[in-house]
Protein backbone atom coordinates (compact mmCIF):
# COMPACT_ATOMS: atom_id res chain seq x y z
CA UNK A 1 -65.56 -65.31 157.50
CA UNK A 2 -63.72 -68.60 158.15
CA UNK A 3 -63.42 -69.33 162.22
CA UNK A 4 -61.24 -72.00 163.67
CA UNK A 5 -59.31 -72.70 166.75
CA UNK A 6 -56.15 -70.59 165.67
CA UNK A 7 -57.30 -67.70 163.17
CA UNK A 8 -60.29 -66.37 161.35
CA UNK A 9 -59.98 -66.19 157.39
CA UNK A 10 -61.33 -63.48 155.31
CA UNK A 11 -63.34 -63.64 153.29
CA UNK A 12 -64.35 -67.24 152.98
CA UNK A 13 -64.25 -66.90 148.74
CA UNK A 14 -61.27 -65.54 146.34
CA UNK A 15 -63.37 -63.57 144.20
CA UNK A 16 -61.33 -62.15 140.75
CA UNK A 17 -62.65 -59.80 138.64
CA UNK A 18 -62.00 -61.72 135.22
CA UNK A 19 -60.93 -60.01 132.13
CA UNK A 20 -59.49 -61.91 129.44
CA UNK A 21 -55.23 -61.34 129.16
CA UNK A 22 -55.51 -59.06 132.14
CA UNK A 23 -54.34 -60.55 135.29
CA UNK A 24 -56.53 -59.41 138.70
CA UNK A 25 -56.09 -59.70 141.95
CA UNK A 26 -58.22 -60.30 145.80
CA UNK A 27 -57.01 -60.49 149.12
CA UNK A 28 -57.95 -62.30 152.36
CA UNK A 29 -56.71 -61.11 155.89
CA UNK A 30 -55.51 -63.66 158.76
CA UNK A 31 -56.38 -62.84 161.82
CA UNK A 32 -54.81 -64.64 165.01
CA UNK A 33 -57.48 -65.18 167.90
CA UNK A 34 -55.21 -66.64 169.99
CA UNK A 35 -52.51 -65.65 172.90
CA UNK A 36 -49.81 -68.25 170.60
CA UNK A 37 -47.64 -67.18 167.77
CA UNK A 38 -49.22 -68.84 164.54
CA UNK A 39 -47.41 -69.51 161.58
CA UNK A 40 -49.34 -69.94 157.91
CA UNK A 41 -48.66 -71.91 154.40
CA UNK A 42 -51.04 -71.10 151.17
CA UNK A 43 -51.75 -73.82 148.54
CA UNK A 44 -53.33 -73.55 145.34
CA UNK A 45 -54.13 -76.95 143.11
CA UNK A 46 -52.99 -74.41 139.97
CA UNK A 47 -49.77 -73.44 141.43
CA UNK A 48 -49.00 -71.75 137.84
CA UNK A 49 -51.80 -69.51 137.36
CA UNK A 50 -51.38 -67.93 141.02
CA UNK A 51 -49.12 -65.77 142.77
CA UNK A 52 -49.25 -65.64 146.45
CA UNK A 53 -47.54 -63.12 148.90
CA UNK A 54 -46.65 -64.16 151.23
CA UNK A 55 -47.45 -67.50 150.77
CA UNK A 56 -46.13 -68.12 154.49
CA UNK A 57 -45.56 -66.29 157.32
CA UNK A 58 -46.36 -65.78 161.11
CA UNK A 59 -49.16 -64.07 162.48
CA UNK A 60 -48.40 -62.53 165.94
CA UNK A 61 -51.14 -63.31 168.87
CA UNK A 62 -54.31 -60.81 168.25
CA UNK A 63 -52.27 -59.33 165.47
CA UNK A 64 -54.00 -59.86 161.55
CA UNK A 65 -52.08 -60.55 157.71
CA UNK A 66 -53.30 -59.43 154.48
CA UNK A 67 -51.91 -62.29 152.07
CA UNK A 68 -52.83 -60.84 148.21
CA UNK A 69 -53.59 -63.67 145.19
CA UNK A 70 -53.14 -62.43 141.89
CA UNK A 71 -54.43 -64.41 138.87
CA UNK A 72 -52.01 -64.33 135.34
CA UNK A 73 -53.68 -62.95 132.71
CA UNK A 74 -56.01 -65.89 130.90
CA UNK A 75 -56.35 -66.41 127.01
CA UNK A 76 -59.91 -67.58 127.33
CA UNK A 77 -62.36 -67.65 129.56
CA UNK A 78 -64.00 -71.22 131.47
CA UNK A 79 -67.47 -72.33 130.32
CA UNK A 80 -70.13 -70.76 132.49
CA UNK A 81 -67.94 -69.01 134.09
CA UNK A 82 -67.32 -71.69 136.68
CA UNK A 83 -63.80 -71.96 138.44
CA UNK A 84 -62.48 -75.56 139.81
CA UNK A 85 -59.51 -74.29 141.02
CA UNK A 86 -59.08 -74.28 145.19
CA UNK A 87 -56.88 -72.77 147.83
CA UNK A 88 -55.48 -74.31 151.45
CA UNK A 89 -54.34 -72.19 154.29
CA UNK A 90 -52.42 -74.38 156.70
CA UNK A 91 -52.04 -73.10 160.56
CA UNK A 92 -49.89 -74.12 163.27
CA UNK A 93 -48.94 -72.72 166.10
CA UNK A 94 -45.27 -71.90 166.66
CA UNK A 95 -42.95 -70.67 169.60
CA UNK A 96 -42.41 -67.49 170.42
CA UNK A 97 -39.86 -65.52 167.95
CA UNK A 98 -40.57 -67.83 165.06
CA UNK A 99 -40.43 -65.54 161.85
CA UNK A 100 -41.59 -65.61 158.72
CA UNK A 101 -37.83 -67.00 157.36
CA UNK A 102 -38.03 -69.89 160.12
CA UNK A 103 -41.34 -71.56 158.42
CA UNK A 104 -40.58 -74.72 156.97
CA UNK A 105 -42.54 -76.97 154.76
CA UNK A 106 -42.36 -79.77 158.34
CA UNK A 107 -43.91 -77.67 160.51
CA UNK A 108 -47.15 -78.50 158.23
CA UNK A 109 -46.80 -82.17 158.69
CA UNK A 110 -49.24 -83.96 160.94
CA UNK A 111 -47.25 -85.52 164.05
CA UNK A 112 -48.22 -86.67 167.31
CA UNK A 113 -49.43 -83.73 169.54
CA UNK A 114 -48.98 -81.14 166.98
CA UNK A 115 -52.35 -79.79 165.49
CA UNK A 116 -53.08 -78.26 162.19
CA UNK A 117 -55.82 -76.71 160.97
CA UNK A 118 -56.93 -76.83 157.13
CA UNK A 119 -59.07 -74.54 155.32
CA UNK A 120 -60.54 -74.62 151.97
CA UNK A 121 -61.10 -71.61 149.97
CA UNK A 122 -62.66 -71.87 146.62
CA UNK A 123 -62.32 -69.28 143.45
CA UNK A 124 -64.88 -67.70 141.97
CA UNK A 125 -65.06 -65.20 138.97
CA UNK A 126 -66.74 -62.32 138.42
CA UNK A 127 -66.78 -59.62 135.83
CA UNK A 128 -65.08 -57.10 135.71
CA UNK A 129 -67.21 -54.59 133.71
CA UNK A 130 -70.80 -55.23 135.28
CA UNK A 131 -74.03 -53.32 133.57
CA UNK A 132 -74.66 -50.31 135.27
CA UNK A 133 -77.81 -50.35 137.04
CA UNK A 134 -81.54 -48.74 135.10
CA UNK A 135 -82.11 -46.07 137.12
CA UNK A 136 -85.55 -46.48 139.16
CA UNK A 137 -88.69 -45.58 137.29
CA UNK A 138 -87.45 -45.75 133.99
CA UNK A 139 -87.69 -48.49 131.32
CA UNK A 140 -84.63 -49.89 129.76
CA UNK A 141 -83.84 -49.11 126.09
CA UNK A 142 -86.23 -46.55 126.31
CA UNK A 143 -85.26 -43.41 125.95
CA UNK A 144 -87.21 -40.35 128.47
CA UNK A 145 -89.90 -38.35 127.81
CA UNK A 146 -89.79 -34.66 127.66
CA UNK A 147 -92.37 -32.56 129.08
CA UNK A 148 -93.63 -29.28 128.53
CA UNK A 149 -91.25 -27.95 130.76
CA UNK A 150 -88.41 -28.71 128.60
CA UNK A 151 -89.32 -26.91 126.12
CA UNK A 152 -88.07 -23.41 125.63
CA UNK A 153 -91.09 -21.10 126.92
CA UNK A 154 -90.17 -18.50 123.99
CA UNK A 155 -91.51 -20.53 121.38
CA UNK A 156 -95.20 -20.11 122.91
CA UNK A 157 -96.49 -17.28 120.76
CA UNK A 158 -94.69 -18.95 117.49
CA UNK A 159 -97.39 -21.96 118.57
CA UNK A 160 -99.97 -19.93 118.95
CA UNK A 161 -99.26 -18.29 115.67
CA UNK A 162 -98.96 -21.18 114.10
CA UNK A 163 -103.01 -22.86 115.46
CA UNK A 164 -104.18 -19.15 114.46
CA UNK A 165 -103.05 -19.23 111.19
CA UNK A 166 -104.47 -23.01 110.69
CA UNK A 167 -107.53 -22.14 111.34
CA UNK A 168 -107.91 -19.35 109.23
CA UNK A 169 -106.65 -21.57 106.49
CA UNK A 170 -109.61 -23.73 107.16
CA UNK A 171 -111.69 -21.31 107.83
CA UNK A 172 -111.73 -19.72 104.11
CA UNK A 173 -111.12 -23.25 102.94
CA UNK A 174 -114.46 -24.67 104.23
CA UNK A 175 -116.08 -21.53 103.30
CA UNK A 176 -114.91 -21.69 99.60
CA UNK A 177 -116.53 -25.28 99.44
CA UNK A 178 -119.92 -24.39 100.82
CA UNK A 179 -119.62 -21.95 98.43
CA UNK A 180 -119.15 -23.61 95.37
CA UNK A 181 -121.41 -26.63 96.96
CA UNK A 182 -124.30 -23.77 96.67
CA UNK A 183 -123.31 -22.59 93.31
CA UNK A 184 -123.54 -26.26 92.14
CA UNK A 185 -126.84 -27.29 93.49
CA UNK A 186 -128.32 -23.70 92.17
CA UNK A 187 -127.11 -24.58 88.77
CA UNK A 188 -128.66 -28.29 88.81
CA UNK A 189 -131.95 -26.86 89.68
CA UNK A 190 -131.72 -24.52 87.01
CA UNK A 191 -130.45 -27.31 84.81
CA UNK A 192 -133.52 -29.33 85.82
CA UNK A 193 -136.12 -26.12 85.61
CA UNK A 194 -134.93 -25.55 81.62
CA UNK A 195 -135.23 -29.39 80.73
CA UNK A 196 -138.69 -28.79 82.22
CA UNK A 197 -139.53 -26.24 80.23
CA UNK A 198 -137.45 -27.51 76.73
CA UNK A 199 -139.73 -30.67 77.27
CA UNK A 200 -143.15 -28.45 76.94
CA UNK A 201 -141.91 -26.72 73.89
CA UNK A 202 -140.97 -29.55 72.70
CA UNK A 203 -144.56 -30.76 73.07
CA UNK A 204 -146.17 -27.58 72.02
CA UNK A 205 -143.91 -27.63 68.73
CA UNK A 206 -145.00 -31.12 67.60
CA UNK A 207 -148.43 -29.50 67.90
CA UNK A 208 -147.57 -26.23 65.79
CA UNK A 209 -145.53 -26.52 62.97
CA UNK A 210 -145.21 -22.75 62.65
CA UNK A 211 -142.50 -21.22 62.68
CA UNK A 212 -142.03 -18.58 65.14
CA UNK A 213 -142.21 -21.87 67.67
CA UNK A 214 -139.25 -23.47 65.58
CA UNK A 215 -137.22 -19.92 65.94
CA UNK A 216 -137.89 -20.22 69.34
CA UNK A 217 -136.85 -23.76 69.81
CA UNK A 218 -133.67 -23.38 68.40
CA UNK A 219 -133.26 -20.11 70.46
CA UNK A 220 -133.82 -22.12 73.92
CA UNK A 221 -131.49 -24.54 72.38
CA UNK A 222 -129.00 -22.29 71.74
CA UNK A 223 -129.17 -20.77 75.67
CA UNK A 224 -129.50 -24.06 77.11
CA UNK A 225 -125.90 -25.08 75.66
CA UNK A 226 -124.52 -22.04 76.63
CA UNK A 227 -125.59 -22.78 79.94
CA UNK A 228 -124.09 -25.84 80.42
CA UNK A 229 -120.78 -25.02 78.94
CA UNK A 230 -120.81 -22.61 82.01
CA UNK A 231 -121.83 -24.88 84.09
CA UNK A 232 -118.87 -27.56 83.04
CA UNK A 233 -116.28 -24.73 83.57
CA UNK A 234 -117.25 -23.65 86.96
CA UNK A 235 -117.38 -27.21 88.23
C-alpha cells in the first residue's frame, strides 16, 4: 500500500494477467485518510493501450474509490516479460461539494499554497495460465505407483494358480533332465566298458588266428554299432 498525506493507494503495482489479443484488467482502491474532500486524476505514459474509469473523481473524507485499468488486447508479447509503461495518481484536496464533473485538468497544477501529491505506480505482467502446482511427495513427470492395494483382491487365487502351475512345470522339467543326464553318463560308461573289452579281443585275435575268435570279433562289432546308433538317437 501507497501512504501519503491525503490517501492511501492500493496496491502499490498494476499487475495484468497477460494473454496475447486478450485484453485484462486490475484495480487499485483510493482511500481518503483525511477529514477534506479529495479530488483524483490518473495518468498513464501509454495513454492508448489503457482504459481508466474513472480516471478522475472525488473521494469523500474516510470514504474509499475503486478506479479499474484495463489493458487492450496485445499482438505480441515484451521481451522478458518486462513492462516500461507507468501510471500517476494526482491528489488535491478540494472544497466541500466538489464532484466528480467539477475536476478540472487546473486543479492539478502546482500554485502557491496549493499542494499535490504524486504517486508512481508501475505495471507489471503476469501470466495468465500459471503451472499448477506438483502435488507434495510426488515427482514431476512421473507418473504414481500402485500398490498392492489397488489391485483387485479377486485375482489372488488366479496368482496363486498361476506360481503353482510354474513350478510344476519346472518341477517335471528339471526332473526330465536329470533323467536323461543319468541315461547319458550310464551309456558313456558302457561305451567306455565295451571299447575296453573290443581292445582285449582285439589283442587276443592278433594272437589266434582261428576262427571262432574272428566270428566273435565281428559279432562284438556288430553289437557295439548297434549300440551306438542307440545311443546317437536317445541323445
Amino acid at each position: 500500500m501507497t501512504t501519503g498525506d491525503l490517501i492511501n493507494i492500493h496496491p502499490t503495482e498494476l499487475k495484468f494477467p497477460f494473454e496475447l489479443k486478450k485484453q485484462s484488467s486490475c484495480s487499485m482502491q483510493l482511500t481518503n485518510k483525511t477529514t477534506q474532500c479529495v479530488a483524483f486524476k490518473v495518468k498513464t505514459t501509454s495513454p492508448r493501450k489503457y482504459c481508466v474509469r474513472p480516471n478522475t473523481g472525488v473521494v469523500l473524507p474516510g470514504d474509499s474509490c475503486n478506479v479499474t485499468v484495463t489493458m487492450q488486447a496485445q499482438k505480441e508479447a515484451p521481451l522478458d516479460m518486462q513492462c516500461k509503461d507507468k501510471f500517476l495518481v494526482q491528489t488535491v484536496v478540494v472544497s466541500d461539494g466538489t464532484s466528480s464533473k467539477d475536476v478540472l485538468a487546473e486543479m492539478f497544477t502546482k500554485e502557491a499554497g496549493r499542494v499535490i501529491e504524486d504517486f508512481k505506480l508501475r505495471v507489471v505482467y503476469i501470466p495468465a495460465n500459471p503451472p499448477s502446482p506438483v502435488p507434495e511427495g510426488s515427482e514431476e513427470g512421473n507418473s504414481p505407483r500402485p500398490s498392492l492395494n489397488d489391485f483387485p483382491s479377486h485375482n489372488d487365487d488366479q496368482v496363486s494358480r498361476t506360481f503353482e502351475e510354474t513350478n510344476e512345470k519346472s518341477s517335471e522339467a528339471w526332473s526330465m533332465i536329470s533323467k536323461l543326464t543319468e541315461e547319458k553318463t550310464n551309456a558313456i560308461q558302457q561305451s567306455q566298458q565295451l571299447r575296453r573289452e573290443l581292445e582285449m579281443l582285439r589283442r587276443e585275435s592278433s594272437k589266434k588266428q582261428s576262427g571262432g575268435h574272428s566270428l566273435l570279433f565281428m559279432l562284438l562289432v556288430g553289437l557295439l554299432g548297434c549300440f551306438f546308433g542307440y545311443i546317437l538317437n536317445r541323445t
